[in-house]
PDB file of N, CA and C in Angstrom:
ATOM      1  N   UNK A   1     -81.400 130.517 -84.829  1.00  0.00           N
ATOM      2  CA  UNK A   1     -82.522 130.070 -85.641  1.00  0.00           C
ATOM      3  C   UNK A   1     -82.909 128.652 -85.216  1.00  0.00           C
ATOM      4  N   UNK A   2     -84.341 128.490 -85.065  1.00  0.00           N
ATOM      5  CA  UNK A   2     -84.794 127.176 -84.583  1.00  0.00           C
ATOM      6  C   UNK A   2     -85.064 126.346 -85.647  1.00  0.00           C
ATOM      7  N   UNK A   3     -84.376 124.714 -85.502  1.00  0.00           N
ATOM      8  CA  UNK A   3     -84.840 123.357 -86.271  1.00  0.00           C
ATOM      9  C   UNK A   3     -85.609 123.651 -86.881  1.00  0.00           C
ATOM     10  N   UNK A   4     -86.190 123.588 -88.626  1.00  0.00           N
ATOM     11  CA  UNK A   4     -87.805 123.821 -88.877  1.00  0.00           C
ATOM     12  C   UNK A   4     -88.302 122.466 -88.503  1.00  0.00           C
ATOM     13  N   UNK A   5     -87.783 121.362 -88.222  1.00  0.00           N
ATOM     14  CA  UNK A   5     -89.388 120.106 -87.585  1.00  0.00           C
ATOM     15  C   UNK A   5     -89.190 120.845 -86.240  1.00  0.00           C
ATOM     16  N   UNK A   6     -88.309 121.599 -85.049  1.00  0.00           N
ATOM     17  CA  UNK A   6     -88.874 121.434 -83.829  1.00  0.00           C
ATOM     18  C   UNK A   6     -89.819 122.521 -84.278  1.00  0.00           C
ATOM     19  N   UNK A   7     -89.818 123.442 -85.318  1.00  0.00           N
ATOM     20  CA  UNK A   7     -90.898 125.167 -85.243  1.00  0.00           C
ATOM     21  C   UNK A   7     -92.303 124.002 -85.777  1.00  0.00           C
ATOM     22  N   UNK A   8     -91.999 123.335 -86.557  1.00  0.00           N
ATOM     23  CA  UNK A   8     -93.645 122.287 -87.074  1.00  0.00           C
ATOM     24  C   UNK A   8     -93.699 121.863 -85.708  1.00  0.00           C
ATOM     25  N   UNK A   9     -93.105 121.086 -85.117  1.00  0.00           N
ATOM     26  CA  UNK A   9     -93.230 120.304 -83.608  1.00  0.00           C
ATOM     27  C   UNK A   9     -93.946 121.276 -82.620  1.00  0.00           C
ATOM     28  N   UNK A  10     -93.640 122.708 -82.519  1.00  0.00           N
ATOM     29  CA  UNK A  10     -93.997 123.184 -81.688  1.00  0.00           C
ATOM     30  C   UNK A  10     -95.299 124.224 -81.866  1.00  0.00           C
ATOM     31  N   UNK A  11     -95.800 123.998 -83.069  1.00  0.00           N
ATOM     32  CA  UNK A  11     -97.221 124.749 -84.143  1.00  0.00           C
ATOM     33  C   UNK A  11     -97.811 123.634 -83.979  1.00  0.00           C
ATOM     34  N   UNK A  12     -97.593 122.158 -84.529  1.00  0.00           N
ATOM     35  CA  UNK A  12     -98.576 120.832 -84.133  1.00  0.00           C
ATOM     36  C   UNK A  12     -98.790 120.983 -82.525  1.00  0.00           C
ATOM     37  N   UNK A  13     -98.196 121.047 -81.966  1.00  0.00           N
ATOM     38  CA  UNK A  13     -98.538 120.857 -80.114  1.00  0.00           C
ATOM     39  C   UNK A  13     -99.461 121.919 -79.941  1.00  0.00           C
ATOM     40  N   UNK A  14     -99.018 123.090 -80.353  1.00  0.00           N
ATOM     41  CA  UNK A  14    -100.061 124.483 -79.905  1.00  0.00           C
ATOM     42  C   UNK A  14    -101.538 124.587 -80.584  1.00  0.00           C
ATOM     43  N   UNK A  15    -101.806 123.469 -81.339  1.00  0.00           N
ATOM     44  CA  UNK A  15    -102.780 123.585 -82.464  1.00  0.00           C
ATOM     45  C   UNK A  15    -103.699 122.397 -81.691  1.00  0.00           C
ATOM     46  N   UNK A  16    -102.583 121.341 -81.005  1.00  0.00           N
ATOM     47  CA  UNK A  16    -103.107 120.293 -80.649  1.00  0.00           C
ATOM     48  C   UNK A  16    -103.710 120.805 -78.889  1.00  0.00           C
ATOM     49  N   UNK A  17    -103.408 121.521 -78.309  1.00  0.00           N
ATOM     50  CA  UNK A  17    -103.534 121.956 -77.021  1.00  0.00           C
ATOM     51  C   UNK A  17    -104.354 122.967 -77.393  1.00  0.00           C
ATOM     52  N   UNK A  18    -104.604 123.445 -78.198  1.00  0.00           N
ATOM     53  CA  UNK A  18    -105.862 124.353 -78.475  1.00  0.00           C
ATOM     54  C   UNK A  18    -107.353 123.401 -79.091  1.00  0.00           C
ATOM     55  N   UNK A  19    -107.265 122.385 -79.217  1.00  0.00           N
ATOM     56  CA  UNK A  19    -108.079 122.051 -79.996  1.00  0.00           C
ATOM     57  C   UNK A  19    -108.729 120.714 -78.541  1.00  0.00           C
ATOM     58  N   UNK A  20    -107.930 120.367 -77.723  1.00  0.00           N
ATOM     59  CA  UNK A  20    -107.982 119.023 -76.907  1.00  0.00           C
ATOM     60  C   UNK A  20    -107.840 119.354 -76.013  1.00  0.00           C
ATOM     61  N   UNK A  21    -108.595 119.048 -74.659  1.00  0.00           N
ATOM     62  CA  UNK A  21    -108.902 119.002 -73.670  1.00  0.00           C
ATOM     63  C   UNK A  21    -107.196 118.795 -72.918  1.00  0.00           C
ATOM     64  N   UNK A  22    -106.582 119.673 -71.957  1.00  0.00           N
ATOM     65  CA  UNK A  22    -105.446 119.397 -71.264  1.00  0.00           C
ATOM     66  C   UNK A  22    -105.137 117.426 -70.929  1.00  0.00           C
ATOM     67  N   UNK A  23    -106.306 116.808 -70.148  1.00  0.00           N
ATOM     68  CA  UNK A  23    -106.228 116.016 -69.493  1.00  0.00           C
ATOM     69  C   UNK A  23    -106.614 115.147 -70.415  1.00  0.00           C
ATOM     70  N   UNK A  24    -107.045 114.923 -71.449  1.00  0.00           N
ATOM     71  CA  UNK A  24    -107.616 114.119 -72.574  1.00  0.00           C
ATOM     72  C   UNK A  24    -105.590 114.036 -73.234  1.00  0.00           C
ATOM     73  N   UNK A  25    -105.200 114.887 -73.744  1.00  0.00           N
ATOM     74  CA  UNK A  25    -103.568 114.891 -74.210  1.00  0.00           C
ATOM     75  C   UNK A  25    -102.921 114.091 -73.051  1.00  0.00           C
ATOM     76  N   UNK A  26    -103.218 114.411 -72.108  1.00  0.00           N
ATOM     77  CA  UNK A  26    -102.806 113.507 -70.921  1.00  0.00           C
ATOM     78  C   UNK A  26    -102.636 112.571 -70.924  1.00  0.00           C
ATOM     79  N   UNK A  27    -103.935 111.515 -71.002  1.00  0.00           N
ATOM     80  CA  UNK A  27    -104.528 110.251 -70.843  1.00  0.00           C
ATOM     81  C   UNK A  27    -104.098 109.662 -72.053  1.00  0.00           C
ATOM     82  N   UNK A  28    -104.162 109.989 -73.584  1.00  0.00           N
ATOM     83  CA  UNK A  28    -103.371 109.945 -74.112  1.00  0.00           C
ATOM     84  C   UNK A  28    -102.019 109.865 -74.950  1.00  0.00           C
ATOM     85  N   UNK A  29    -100.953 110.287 -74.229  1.00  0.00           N
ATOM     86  CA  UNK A  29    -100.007 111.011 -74.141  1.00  0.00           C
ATOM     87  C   UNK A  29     -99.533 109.214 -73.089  1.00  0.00           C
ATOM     88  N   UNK A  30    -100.560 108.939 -72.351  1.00  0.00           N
ATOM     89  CA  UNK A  30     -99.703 108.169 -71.080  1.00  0.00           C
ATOM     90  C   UNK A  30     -99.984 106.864 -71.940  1.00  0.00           C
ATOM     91  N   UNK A  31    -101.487 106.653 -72.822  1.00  0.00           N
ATOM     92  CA  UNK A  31    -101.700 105.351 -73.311  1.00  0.00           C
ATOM     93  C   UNK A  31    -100.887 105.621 -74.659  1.00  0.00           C
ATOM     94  N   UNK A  32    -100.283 106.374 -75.300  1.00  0.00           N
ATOM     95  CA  UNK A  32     -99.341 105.874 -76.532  1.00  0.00           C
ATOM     96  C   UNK A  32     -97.949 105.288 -75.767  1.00  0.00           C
ATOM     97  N   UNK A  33     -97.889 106.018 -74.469  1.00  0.00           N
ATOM     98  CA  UNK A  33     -96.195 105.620 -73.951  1.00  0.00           C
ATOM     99  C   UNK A  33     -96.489 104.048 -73.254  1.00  0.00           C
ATOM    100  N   UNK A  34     -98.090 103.649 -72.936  1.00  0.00           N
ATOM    101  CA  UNK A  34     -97.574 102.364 -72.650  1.00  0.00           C
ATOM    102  C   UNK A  34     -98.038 101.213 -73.485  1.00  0.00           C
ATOM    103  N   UNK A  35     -98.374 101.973 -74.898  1.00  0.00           N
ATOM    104  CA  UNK A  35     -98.383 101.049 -75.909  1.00  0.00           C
ATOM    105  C   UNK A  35     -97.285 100.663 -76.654  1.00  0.00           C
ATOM    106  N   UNK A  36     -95.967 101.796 -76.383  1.00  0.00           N
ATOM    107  CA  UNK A  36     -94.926 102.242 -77.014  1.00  0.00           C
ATOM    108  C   UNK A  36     -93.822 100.774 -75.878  1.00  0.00           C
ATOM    109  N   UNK A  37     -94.007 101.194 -75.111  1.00  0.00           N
ATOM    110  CA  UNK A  37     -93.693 100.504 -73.866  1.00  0.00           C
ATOM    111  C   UNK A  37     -93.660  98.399 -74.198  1.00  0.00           C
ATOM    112  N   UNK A  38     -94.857  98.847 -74.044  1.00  0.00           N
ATOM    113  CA  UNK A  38     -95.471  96.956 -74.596  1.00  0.00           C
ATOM    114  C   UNK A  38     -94.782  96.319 -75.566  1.00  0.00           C
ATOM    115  N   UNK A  39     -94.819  97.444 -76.832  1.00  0.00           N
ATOM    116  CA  UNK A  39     -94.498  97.020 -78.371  1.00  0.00           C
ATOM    117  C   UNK A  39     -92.635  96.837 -77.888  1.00  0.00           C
ATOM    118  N   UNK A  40     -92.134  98.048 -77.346  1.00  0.00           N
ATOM    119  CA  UNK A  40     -90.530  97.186 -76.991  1.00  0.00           C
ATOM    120  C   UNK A  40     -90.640  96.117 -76.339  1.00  0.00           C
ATOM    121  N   UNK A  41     -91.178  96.013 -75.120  1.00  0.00           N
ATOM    122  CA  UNK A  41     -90.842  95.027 -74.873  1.00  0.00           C
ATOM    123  C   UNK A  41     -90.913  93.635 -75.227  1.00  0.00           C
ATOM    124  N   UNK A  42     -91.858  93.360 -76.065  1.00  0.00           N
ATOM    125  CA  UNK A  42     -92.562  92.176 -77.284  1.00  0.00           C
ATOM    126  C   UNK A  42     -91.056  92.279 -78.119  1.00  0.00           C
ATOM    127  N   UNK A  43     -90.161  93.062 -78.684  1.00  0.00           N
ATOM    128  CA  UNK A  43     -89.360  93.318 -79.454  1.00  0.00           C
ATOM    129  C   UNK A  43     -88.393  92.736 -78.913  1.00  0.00           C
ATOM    130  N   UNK A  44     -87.955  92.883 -77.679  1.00  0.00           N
ATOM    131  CA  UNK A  44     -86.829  92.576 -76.600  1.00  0.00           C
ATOM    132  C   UNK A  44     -86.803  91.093 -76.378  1.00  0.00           C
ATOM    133  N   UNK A  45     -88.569  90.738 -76.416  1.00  0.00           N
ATOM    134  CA  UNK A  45     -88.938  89.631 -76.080  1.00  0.00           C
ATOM    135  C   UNK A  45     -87.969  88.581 -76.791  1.00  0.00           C
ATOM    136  N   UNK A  46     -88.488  89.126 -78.217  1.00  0.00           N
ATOM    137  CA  UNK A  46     -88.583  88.113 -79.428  1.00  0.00           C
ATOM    138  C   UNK A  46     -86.642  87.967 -79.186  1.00  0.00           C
ATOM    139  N   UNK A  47     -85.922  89.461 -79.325  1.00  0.00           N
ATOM    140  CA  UNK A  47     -84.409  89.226 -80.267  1.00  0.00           C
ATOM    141  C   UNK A  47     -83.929  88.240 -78.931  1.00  0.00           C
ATOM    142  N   UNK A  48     -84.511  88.261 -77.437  1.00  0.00           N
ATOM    143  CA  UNK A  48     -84.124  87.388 -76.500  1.00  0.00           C
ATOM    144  C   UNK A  48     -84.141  86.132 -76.821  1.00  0.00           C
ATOM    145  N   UNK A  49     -85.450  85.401 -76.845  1.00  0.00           N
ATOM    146  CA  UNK A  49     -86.109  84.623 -77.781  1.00  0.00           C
ATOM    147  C   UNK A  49     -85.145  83.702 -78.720  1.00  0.00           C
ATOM    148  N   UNK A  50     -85.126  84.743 -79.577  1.00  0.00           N
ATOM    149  CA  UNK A  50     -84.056  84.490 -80.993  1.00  0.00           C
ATOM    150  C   UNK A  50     -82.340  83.883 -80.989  1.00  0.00           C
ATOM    151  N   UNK A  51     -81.913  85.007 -79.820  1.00  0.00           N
ATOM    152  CA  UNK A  51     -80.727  84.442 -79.168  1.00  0.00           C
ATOM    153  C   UNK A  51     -80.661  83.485 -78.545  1.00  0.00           C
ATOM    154  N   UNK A  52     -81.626  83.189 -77.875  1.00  0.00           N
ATOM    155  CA  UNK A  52     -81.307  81.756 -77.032  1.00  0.00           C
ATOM    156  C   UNK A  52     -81.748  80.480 -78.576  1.00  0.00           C
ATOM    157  N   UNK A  53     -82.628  80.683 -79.011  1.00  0.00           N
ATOM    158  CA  UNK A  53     -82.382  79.677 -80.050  1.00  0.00           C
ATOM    159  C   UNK A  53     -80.973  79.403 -81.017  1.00  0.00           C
ATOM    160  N   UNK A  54     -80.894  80.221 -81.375  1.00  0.00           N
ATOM    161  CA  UNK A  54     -79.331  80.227 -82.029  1.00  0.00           C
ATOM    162  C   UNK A  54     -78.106  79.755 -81.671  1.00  0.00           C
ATOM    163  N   UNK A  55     -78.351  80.353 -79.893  1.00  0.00           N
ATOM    164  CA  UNK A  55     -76.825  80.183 -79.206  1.00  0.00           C
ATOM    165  C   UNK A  55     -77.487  78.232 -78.908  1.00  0.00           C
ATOM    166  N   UNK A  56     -78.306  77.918 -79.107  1.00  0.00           N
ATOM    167  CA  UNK A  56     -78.855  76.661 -78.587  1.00  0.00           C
ATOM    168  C   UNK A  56     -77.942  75.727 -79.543  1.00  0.00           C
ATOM    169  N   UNK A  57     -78.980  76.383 -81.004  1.00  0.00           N
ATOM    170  CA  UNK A  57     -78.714  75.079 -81.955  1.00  0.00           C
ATOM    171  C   UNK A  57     -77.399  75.642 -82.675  1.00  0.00           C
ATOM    172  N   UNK A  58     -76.334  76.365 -81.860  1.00  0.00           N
ATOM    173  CA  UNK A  58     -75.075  76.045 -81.930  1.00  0.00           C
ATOM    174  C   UNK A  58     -74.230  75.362 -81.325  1.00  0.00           C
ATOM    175  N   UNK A  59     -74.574  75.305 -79.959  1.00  0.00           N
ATOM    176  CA  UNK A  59     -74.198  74.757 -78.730  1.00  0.00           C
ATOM    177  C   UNK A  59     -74.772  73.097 -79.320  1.00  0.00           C
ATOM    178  N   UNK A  60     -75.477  72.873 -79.790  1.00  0.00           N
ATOM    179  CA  UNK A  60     -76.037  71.157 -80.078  1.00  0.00           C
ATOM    180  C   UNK A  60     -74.921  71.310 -81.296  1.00  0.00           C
ATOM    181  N   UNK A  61     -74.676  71.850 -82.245  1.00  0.00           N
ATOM    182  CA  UNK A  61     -74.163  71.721 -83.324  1.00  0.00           C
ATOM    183  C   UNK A  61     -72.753  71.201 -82.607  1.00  0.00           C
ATOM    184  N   UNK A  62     -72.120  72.276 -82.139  1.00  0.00           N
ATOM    185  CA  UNK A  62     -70.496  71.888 -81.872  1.00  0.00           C
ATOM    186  C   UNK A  62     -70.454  70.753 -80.984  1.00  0.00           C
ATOM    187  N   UNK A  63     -71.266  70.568 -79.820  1.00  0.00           N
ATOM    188  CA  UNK A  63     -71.724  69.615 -78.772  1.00  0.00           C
ATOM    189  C   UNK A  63     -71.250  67.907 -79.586  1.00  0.00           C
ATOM    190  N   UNK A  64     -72.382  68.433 -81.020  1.00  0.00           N
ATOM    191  CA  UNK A  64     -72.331  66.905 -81.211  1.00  0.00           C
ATOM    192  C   UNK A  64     -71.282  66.921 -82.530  1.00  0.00           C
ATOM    193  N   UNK A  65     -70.501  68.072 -83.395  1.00  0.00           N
ATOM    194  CA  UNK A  65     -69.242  67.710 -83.393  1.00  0.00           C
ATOM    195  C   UNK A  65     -68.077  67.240 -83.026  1.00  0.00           C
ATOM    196  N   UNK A  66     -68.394  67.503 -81.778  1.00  0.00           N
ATOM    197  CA  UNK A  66     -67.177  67.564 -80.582  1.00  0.00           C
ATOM    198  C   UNK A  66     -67.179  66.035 -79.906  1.00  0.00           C
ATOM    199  N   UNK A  67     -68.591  65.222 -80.041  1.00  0.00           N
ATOM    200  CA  UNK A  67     -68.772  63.846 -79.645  1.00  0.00           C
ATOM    201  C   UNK A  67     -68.369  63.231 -80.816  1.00  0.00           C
ATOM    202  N   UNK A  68     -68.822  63.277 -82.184  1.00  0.00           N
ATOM    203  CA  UNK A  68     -68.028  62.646 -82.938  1.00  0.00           C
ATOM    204  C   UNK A  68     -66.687  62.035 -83.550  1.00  0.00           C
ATOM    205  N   UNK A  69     -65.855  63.580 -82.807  1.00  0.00           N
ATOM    206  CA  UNK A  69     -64.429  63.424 -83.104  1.00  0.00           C
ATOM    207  C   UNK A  69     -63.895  62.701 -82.296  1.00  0.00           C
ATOM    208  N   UNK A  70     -64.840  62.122 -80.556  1.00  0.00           N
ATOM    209  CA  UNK A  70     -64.419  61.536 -80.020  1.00  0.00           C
ATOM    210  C   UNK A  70     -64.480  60.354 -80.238  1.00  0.00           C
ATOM    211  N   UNK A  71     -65.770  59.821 -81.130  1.00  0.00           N
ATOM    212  CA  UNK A  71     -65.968  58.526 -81.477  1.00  0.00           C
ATOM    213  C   UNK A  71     -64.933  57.976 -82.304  1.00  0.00           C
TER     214      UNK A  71
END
């Protein structure tokens, strides 16, 4: 017995390929994957981003603990 979302999954596609041009699903199909694409990598961007700030203003934090104890 098949998943019921893959039997919906596979009634939406046949409904959608009956209704839309092959090469239109295509063109489509390629501009959601490199919008999908973009939006990770903006995501990747940021937690990169994020980490280097953190590991920063920890590295200054202990940095200038570590000068004090010398003073």
């Amino acid at each position: 017995m098949k998943h019921p979302i893959r039997l919906l999954a596979a009634e939406c596609a046949g409904m959608l390929a009956e209704s839309v041009p092959i090469g239109q699903l295509v063109t489509e199909a390629a501009a959601t994957a490199a919008v999908a694409t973009d939006c990770a990598q903006g995501i990747l961007d940021a937690c990169i981003n994020q980490h280097r700030a953190i590991a920063t203003s920890l590295y200054r934090h202990d940095f200038g603990a570590a000068t004090a104890q010398r003073a």
